[in-house]
N, C-alpha and C. Protein backbone atom coordinates (compact mmCIF):
# COMPACT_ATOMS: atom_id res chain seq x y z
N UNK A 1 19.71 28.18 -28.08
CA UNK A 1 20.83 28.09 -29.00
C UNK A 1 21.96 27.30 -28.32
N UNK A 2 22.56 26.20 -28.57
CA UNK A 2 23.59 25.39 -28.02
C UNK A 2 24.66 26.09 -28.59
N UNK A 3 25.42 26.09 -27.41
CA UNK A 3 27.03 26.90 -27.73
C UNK A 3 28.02 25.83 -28.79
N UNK A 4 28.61 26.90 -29.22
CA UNK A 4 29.98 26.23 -29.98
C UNK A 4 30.70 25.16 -29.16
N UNK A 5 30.71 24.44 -29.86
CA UNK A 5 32.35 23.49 -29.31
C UNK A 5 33.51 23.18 -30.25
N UNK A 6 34.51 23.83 -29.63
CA UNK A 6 35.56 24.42 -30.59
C UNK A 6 36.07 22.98 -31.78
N UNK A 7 35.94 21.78 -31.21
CA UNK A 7 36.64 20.51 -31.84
C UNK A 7 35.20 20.27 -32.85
N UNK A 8 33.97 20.55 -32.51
CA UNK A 8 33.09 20.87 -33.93
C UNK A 8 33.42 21.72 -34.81
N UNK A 9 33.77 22.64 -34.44
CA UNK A 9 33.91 23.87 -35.87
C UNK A 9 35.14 23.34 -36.38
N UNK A 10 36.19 22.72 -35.93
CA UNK A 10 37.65 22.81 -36.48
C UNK A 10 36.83 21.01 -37.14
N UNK A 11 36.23 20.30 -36.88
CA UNK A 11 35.67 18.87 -37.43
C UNK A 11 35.15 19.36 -38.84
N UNK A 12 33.92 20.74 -38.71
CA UNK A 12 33.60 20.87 -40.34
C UNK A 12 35.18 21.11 -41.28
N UNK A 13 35.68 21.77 -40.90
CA UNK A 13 37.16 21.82 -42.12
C UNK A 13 37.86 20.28 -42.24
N UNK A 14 37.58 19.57 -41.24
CA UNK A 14 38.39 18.54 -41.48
C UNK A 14 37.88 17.73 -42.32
N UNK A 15 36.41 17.91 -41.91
CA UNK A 15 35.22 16.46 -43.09
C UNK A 15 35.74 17.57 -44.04
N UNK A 16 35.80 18.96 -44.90
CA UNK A 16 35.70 19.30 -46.15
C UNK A 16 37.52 18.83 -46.73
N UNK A 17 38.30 18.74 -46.00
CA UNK A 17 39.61 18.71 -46.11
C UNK A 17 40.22 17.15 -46.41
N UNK A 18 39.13 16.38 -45.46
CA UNK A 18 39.34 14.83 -45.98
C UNK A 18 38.53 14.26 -46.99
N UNK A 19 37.35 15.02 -47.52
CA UNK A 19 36.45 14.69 -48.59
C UNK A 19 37.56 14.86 -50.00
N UNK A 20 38.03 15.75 -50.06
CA UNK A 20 38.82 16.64 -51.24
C UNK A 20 39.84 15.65 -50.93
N UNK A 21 40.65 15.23 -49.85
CA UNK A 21 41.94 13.88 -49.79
C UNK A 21 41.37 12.76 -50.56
N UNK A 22 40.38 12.11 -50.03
CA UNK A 22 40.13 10.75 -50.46
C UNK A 22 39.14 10.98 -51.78
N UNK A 23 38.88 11.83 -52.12
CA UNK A 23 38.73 12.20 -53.90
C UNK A 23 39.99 11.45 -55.03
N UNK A 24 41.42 12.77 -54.39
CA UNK A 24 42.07 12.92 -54.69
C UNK A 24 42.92 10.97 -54.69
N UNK A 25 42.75 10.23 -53.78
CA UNK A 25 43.16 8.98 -53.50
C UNK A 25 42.38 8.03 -54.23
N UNK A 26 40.89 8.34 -54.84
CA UNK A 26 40.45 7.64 -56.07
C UNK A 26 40.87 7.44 -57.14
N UNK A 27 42.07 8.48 -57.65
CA UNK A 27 41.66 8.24 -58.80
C UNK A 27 43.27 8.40 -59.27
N UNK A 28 43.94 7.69 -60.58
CA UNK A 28 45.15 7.76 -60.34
C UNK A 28 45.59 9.06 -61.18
N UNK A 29 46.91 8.89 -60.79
CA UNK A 29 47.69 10.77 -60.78
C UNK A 29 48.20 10.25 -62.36
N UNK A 30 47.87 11.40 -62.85
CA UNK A 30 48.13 11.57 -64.63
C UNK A 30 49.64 12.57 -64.69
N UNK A 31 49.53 13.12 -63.71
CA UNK A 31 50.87 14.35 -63.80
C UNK A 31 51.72 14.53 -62.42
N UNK A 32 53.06 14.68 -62.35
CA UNK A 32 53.47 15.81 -61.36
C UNK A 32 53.11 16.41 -60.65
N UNK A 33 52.17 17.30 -61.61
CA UNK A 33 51.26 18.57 -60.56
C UNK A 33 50.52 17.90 -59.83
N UNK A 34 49.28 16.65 -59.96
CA UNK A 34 48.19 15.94 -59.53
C UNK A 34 48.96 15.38 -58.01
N UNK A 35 50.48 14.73 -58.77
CA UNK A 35 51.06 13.97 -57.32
C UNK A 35 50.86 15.50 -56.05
N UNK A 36 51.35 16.38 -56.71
CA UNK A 36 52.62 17.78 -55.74
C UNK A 36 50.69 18.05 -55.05
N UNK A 37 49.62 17.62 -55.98
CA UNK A 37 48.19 18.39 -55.39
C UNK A 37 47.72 17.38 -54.10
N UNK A 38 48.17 16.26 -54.23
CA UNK A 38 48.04 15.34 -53.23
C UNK A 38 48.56 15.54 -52.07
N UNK A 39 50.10 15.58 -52.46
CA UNK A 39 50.46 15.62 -51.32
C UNK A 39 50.22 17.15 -50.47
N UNK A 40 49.85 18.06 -51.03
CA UNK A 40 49.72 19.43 -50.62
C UNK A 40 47.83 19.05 -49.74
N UNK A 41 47.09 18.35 -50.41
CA UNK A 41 45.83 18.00 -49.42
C UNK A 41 45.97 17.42 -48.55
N UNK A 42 47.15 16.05 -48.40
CA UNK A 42 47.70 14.90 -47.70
C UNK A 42 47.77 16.13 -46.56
N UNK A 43 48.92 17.05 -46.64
CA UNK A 43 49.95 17.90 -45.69
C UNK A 43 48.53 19.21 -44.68
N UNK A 44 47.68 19.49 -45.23
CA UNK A 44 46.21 20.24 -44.78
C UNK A 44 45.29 19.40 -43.55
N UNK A 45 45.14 18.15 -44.30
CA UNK A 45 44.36 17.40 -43.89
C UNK A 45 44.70 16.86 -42.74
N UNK A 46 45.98 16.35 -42.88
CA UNK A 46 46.86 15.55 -41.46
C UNK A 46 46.42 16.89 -40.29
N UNK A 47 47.02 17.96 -40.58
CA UNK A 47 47.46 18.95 -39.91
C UNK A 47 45.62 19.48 -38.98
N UNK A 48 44.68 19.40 -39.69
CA UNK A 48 43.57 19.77 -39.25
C UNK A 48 42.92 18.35 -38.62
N UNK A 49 43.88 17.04 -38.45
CA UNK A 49 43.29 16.05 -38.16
C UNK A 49 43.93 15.98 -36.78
N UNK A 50 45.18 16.41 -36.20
CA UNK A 50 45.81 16.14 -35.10
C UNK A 50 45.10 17.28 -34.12
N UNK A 51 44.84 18.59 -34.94
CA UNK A 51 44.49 19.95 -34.14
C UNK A 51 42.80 19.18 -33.32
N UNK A 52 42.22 18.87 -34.55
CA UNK A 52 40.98 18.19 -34.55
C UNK A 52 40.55 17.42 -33.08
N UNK A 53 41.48 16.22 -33.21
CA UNK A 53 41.80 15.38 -32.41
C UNK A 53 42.04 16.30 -30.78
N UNK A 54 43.15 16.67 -30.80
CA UNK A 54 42.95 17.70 -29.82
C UNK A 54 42.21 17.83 -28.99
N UNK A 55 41.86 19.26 -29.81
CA UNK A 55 40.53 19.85 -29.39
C UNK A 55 39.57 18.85 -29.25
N UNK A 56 39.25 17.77 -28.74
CA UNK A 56 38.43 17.02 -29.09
C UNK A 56 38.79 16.20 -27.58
N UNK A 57 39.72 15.87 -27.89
CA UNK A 57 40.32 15.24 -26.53
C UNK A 57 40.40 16.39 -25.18
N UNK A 58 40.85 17.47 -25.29
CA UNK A 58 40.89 18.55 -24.22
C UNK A 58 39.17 18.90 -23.65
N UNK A 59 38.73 18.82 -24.87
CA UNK A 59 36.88 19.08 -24.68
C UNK A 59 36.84 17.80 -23.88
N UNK A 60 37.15 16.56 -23.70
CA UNK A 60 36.80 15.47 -23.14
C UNK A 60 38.31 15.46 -22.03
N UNK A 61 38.67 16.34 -21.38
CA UNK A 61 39.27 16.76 -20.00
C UNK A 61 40.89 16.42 -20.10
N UNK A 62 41.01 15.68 -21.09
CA UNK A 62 42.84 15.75 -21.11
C UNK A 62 43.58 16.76 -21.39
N UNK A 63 44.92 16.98 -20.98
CA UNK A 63 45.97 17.82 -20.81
C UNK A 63 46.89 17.42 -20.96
N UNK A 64 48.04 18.82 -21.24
CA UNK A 64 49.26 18.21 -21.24
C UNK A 64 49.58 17.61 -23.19
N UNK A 65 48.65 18.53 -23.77
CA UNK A 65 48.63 17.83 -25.51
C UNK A 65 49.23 19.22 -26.00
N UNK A 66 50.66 18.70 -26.23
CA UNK A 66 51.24 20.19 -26.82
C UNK A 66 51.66 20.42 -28.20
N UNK A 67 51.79 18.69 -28.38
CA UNK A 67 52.24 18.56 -29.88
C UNK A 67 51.42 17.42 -30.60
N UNK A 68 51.98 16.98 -32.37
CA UNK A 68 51.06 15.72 -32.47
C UNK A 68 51.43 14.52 -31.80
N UNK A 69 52.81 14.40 -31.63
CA UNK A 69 52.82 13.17 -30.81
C UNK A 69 52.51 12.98 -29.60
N UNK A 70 52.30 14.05 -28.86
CA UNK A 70 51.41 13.60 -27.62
C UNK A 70 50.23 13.48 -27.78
N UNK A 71 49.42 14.84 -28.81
CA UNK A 71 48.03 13.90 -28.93
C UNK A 71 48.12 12.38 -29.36
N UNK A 72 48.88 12.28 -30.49
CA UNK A 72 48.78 10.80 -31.39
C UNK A 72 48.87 9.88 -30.08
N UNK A 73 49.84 9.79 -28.75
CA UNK A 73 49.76 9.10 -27.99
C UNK A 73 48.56 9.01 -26.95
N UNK A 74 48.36 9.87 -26.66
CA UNK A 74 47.55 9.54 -25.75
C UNK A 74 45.98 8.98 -26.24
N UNK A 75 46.12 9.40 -27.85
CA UNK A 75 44.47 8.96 -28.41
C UNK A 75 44.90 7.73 -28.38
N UNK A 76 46.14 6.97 -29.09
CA UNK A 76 45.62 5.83 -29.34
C UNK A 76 46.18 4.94 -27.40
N UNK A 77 46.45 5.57 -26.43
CA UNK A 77 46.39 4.97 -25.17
C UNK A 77 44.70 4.75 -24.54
N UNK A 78 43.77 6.18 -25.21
CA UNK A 78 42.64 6.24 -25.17
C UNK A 78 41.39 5.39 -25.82
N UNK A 79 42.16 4.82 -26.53
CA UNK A 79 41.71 4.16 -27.57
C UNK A 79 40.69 4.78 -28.78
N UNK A 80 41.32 5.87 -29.06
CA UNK A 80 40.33 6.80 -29.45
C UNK A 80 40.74 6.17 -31.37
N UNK A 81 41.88 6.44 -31.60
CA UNK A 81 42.64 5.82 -32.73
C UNK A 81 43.51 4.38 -32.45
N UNK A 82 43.43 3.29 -33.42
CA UNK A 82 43.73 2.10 -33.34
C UNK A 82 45.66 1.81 -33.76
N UNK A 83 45.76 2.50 -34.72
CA UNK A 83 47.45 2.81 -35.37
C UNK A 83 47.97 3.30 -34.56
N UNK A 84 48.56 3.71 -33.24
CA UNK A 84 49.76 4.48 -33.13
C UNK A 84 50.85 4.47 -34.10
N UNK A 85 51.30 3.83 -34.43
CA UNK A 85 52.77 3.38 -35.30
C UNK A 85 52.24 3.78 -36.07
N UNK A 86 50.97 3.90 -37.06
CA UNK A 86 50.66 4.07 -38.44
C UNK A 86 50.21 5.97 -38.05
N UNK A 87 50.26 5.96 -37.40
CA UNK A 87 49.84 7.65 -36.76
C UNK A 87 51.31 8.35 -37.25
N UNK A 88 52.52 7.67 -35.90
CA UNK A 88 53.46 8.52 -36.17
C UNK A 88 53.79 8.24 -37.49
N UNK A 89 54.14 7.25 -38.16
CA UNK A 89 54.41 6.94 -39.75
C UNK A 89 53.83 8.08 -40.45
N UNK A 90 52.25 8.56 -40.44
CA UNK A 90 52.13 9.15 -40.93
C UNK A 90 52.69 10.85 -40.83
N UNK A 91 53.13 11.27 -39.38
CA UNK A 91 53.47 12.19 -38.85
C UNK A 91 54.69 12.65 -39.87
N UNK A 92 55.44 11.11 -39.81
CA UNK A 92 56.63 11.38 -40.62
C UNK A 92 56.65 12.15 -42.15
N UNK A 93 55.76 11.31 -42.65
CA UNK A 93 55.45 11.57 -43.72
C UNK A 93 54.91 12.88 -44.24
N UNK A 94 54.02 13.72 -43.24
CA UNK A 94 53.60 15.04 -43.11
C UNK A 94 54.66 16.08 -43.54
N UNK A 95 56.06 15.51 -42.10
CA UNK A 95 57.40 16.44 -41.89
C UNK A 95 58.19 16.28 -43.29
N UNK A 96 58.59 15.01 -44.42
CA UNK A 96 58.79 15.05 -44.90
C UNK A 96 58.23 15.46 -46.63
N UNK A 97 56.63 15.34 -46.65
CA UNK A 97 56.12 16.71 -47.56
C UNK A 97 56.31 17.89 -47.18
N UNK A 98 56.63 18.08 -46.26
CA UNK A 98 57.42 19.71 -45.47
C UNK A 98 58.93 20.01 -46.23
N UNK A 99 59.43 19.47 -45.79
CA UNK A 99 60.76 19.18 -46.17
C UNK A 99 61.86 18.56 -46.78
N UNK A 100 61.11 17.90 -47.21
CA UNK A 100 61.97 16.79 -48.97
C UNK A 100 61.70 17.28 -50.38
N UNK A 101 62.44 16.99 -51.05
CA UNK A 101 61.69 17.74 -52.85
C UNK A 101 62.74 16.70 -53.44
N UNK A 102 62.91 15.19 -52.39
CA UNK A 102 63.39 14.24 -53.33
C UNK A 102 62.29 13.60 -54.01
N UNK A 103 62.09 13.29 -55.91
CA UNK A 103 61.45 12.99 -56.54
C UNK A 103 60.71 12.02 -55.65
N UNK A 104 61.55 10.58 -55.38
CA UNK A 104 61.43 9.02 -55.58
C UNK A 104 60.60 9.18 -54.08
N UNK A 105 61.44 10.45 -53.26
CA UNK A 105 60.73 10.09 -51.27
C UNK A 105 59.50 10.57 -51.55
N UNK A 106 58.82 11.51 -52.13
CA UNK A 106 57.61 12.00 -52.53
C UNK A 106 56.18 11.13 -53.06
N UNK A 107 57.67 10.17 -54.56
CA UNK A 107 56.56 9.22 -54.84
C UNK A 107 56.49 8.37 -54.10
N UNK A 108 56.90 7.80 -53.24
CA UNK A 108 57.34 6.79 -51.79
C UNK A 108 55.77 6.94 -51.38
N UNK A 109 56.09 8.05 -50.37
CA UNK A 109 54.89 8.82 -50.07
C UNK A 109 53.93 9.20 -50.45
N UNK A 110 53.23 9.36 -51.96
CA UNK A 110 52.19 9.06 -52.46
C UNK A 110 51.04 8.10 -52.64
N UNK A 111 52.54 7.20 -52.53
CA UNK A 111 51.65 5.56 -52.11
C UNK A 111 51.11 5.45 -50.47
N UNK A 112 51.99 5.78 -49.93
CA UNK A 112 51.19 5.96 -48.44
C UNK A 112 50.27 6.89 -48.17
N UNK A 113 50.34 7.70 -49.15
CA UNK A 113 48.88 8.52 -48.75
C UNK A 113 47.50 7.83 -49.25
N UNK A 114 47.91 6.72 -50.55
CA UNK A 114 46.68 6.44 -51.33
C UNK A 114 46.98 5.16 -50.51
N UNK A 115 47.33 4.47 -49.53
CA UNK A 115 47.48 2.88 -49.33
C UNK A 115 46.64 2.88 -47.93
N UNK A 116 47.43 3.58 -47.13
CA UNK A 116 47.81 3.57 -45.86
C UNK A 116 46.83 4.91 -45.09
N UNK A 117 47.77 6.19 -45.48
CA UNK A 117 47.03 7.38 -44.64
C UNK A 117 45.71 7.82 -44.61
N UNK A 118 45.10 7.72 -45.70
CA UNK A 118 43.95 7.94 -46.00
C UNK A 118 42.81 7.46 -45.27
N UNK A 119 43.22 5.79 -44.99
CA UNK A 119 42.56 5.10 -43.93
C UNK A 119 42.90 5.23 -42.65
N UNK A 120 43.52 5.90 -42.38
CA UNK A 120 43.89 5.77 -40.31
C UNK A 120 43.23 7.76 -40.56
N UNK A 121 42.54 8.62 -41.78
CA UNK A 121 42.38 9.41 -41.29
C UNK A 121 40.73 9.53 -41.53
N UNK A 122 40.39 8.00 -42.38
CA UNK A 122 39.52 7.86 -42.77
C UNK A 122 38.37 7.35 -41.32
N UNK A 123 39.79 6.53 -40.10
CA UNK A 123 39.10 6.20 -38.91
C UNK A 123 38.81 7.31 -38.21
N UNK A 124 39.74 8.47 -38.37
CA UNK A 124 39.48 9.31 -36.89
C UNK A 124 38.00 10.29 -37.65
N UNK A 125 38.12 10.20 -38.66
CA UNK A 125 37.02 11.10 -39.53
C UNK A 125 35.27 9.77 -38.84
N UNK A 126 35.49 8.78 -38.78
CA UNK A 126 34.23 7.76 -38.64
C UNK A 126 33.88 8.23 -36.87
N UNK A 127 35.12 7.82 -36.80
CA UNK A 127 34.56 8.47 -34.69
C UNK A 127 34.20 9.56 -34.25
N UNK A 128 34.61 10.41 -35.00
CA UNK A 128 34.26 11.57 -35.00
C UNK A 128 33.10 12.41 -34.90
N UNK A 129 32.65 11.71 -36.32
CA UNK A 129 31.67 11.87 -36.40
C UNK A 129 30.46 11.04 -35.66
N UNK A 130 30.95 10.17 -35.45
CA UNK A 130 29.98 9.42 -34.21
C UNK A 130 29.90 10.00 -33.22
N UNK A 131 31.18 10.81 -32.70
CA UNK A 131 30.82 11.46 -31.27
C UNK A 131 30.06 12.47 -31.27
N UNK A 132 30.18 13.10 -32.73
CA UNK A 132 29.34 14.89 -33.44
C UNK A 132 27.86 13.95 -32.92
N UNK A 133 27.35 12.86 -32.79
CA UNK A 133 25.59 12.51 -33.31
C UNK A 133 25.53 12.59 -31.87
N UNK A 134 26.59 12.16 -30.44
CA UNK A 134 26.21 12.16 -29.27
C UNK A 134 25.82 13.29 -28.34
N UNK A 135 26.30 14.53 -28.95
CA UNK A 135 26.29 15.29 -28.14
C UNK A 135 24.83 16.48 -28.13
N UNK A 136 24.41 16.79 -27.45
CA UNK A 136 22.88 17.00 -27.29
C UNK A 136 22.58 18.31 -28.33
């Protein structure tokens, strides 16, 4: 029986968490609620993508990852992710579905989830899973 590795188990929520995102980024928003459902998958998904990352990076011997911007940095110093800038951008964007309930910054941000975020989470979701096929 091969043991757990913690950045696999937290990877299955992330493939089910980014499947349900980039659904949601197909197809266009008819309502309010559809935008507020986006960005509420957008705000899940990020969040299980940095932990992800992580754990993923610590399993592969780095330290010193306490928050997302130190993971976000050191992956893309690692070359693990290609965006830094489009990383923290998106970071921003996370903090501010946290904390904005301005209409226009929301719909701002909708577009970056369907333009932009989807794809820099669409990369770490591809390596990922490439590294899931390496390991014995």
């Amino acid at each position: 029986m091969k043991p757990e590795i913690r950045w696999q188990k937290r990877f299955i929520n992330y493939k089910r968490a980014f499947a349900k995102l980039k659904l949601a980024t197909s197809k266009p928003l008819a309502s309010e609620l559809e935008e507020e459902g986006l960005v509420q998958r957008f705000e899940y998904t990020y969040e299980l993508a940095w932990k992800t990352l992580k754990d993923y990076m610590e399993y592969n011997g780095y330290t010193l990852l306490r928050s997302p911007a130190e993971v976000q940095q050191q992956a893309f110093q690692a070359g693990i992710i290609s965006d830094g800038i489009g990383w923290k951008k998106m970071a921003e964007g996370r903090n501010i579905a946290s904390h904005e309930y301005d209409e226009i910054k929301i719909q701002q941000l909708t577009e970056l989830i369907k333009h932009e975020f989807v794809n820099l989470l669409s990369e770490l979701y591809d390596f990922l899973t490439t590294e899931e096929t390496k390991l014995p």
